[in-house]
PDB file of N, CA and C in Angstrom:
ATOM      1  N   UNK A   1       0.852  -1.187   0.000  1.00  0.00           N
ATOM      2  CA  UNK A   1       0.000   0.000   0.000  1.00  0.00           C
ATOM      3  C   UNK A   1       0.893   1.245   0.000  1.00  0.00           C
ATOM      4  N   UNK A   2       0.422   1.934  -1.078  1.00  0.00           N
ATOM      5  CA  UNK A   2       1.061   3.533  -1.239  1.00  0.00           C
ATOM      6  C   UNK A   2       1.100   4.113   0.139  1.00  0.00           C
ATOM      7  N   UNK A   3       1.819   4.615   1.615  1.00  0.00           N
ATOM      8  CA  UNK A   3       1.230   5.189   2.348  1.00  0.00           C
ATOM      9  C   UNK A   3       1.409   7.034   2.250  1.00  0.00           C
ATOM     10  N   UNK A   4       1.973   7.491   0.848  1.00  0.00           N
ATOM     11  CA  UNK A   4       1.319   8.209   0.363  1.00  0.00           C
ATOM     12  C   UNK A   4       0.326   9.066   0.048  1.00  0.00           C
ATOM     13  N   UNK A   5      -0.553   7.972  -0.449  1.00  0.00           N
ATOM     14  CA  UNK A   5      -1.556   7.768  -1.255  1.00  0.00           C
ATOM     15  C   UNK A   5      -2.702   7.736   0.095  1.00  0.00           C
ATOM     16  N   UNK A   6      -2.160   7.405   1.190  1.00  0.00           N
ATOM     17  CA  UNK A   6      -3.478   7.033   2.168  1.00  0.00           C
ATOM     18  C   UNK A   6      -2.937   8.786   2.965  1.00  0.00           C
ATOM     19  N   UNK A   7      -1.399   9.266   2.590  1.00  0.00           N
ATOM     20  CA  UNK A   7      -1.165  10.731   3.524  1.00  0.00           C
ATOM     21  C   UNK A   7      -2.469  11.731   2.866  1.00  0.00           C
ATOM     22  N   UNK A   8      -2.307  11.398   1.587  1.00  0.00           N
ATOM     23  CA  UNK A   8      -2.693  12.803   0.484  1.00  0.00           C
ATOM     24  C   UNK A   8      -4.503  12.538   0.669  1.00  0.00           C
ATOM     25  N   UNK A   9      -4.666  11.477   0.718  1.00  0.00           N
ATOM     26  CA  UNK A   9      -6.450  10.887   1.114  1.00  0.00           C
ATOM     27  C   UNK A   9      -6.476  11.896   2.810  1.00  0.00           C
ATOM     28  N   UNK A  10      -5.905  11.240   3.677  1.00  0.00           N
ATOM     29  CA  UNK A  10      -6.195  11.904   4.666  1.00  0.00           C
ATOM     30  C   UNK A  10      -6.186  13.395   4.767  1.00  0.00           C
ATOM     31  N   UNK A  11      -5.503  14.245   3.732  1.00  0.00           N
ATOM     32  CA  UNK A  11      -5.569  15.323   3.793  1.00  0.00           C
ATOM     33  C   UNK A  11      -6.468  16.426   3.331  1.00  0.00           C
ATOM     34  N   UNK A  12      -6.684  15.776   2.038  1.00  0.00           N
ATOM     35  CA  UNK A  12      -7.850  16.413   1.286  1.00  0.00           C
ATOM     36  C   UNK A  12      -8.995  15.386   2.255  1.00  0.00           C
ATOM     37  N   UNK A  13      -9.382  14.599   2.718  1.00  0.00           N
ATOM     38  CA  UNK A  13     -10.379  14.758   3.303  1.00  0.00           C
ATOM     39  C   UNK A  13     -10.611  16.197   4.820  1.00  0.00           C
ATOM     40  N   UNK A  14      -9.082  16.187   5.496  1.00  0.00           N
ATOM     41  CA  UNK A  14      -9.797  17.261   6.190  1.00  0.00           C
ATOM     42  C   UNK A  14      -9.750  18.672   5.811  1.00  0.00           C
ATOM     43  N   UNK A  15      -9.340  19.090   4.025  1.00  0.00           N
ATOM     44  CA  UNK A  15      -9.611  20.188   3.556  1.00  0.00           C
ATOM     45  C   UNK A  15     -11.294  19.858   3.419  1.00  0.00           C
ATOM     46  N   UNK A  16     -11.652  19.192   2.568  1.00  0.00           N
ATOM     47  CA  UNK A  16     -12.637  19.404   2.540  1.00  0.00           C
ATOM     48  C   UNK A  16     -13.974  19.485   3.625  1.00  0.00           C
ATOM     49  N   UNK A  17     -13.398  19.092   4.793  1.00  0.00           N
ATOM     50  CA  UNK A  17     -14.371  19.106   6.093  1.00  0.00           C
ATOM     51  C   UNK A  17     -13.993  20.656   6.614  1.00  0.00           C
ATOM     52  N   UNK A  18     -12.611  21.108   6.400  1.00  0.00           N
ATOM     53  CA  UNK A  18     -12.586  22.467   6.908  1.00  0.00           C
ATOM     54  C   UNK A  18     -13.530  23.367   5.639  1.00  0.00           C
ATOM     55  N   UNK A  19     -13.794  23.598   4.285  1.00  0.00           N
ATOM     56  CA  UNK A  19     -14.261  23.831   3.498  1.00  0.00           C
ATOM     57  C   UNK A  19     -15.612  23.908   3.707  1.00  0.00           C
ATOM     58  N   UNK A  20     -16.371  22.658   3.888  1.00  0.00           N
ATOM     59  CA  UNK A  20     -17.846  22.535   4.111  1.00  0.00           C
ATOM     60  C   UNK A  20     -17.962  23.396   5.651  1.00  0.00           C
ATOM     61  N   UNK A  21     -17.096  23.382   6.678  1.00  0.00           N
ATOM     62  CA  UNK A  21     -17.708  24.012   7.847  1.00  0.00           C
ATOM     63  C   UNK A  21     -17.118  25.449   7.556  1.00  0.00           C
ATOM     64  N   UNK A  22     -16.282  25.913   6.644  1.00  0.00           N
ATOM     65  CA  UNK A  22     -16.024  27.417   6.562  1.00  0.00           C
ATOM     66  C   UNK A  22     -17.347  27.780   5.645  1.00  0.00           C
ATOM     67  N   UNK A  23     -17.709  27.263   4.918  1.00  0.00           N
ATOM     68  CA  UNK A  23     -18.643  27.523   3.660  1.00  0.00           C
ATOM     69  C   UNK A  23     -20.373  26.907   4.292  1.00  0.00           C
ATOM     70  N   UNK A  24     -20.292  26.317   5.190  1.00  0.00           N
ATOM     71  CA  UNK A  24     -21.430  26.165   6.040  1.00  0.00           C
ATOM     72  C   UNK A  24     -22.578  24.884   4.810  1.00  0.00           C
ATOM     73  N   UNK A  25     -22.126  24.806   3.858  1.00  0.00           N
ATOM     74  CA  UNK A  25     -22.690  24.060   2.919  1.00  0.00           C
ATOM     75  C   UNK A  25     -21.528  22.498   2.707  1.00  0.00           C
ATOM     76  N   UNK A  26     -22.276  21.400   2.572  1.00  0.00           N
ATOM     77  CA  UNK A  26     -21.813  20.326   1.621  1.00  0.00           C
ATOM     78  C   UNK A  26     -21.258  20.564   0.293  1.00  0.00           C
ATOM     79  N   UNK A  27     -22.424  21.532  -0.233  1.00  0.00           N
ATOM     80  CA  UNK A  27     -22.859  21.610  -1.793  1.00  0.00           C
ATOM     81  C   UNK A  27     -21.887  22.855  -2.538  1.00  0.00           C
ATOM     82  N   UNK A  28     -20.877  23.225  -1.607  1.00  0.00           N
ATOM     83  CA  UNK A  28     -20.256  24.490  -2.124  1.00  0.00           C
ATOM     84  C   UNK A  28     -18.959  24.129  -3.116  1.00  0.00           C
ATOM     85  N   UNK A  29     -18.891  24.898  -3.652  1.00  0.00           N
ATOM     86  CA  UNK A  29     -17.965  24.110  -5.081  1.00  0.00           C
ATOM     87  C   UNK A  29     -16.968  23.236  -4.386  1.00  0.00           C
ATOM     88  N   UNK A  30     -15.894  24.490  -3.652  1.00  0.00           N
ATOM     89  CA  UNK A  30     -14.764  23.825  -2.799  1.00  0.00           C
ATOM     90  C   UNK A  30     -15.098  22.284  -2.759  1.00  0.00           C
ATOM     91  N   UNK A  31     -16.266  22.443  -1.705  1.00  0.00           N
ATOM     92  CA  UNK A  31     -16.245  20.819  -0.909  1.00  0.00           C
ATOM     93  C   UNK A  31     -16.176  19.989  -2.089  1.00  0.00           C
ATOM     94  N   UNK A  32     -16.888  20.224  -3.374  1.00  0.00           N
ATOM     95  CA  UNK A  32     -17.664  19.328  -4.292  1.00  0.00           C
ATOM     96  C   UNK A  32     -16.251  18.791  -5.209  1.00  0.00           C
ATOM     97  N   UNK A  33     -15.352  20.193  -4.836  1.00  0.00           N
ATOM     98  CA  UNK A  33     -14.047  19.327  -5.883  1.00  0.00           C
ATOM     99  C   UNK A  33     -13.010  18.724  -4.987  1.00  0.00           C
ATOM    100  N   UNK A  34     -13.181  19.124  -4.038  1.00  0.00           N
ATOM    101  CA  UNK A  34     -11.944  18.292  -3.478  1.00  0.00           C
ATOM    102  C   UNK A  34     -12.686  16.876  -2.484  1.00  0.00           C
ATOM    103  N   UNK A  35     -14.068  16.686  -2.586  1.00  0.00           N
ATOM    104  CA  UNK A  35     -14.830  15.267  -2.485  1.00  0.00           C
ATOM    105  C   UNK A  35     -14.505  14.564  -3.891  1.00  0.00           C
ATOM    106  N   UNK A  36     -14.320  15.105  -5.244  1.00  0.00           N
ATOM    107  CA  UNK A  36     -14.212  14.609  -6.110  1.00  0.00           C
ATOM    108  C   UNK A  36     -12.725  13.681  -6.416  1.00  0.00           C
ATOM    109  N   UNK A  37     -11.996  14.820  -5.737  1.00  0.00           N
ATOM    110  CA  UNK A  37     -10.502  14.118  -6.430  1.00  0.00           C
ATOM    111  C   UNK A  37     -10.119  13.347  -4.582  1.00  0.00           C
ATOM    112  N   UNK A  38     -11.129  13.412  -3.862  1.00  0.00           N
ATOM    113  CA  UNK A  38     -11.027  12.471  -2.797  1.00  0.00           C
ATOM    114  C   UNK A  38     -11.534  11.221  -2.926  1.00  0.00           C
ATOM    115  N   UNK A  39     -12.751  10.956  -4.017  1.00  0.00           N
ATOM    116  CA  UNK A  39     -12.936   9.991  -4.584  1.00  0.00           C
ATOM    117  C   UNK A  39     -11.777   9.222  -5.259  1.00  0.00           C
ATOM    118  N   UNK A  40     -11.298   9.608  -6.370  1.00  0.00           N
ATOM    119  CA  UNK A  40     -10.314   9.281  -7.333  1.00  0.00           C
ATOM    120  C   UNK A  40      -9.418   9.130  -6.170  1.00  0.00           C
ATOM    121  N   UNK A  41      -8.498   8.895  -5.635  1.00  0.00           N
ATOM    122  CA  UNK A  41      -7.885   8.570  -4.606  1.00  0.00           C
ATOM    123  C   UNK A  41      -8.362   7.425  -3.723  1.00  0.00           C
ATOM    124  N   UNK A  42      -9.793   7.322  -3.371  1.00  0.00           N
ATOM    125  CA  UNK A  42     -10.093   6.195  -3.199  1.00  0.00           C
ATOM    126  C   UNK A  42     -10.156   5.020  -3.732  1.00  0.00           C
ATOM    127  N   UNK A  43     -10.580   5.237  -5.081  1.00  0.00           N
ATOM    128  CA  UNK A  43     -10.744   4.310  -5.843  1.00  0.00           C
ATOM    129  C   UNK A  43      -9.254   3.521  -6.387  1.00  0.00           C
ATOM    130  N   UNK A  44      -8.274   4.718  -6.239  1.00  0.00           N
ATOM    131  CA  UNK A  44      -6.741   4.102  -6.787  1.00  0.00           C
ATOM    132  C   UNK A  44      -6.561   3.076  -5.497  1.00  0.00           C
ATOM    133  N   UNK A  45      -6.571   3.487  -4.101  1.00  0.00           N
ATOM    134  CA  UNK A  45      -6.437   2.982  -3.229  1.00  0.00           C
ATOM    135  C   UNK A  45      -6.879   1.341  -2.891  1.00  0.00           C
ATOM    136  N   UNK A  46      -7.962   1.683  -3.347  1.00  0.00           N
ATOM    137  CA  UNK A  46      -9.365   0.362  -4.068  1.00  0.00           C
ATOM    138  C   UNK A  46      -8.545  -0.697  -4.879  1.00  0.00           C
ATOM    139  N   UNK A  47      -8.087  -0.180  -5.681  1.00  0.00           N
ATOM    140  CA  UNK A  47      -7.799  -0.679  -6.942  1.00  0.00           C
ATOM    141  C   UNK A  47      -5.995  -1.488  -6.476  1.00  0.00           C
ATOM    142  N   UNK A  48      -5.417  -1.129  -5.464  1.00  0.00           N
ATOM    143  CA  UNK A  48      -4.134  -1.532  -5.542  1.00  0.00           C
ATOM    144  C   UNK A  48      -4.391  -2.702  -4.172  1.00  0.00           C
ATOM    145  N   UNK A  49      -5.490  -2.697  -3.497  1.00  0.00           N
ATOM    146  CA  UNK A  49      -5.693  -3.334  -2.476  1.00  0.00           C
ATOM    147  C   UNK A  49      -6.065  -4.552  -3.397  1.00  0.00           C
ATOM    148  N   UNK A  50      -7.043  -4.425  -4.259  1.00  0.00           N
ATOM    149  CA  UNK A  50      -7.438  -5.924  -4.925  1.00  0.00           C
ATOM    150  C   UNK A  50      -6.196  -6.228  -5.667  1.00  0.00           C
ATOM    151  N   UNK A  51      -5.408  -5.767  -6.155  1.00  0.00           N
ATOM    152  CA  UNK A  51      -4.200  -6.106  -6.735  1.00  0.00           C
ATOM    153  C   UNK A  51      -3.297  -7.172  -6.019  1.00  0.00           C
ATOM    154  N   UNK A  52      -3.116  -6.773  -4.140  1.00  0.00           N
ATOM    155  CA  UNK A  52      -2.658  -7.195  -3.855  1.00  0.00           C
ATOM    156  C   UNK A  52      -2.689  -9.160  -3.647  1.00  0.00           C
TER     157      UNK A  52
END
């Protein structure tokens, strides 16, 4: 496992929790793009675990 890959996940997840509580919305762009490329990060993560 990349632990990387699990630093850069943990991080953009708590941008985006500081984001949604500065912006008081889920739905505010911020949150919506950096939930997005927090996805894509999951899924690589996903993807190297079944590999193993």
């Amino acid at each position: 496992m990349d632990k990387q890959l699990l630093t850069q996940m943990e991080q953009l997840r708590k941008k985006m929790i500081e984001a949604a509580l500065l912006n008081e919305s889920l739905q505010h762009l911020d949150v919506l793009v950096l939930s997005q490329s927090l996805d894509e990060i999951i899924v690589q993560v996903q993807r190297e675990r079944r590999a193993l």
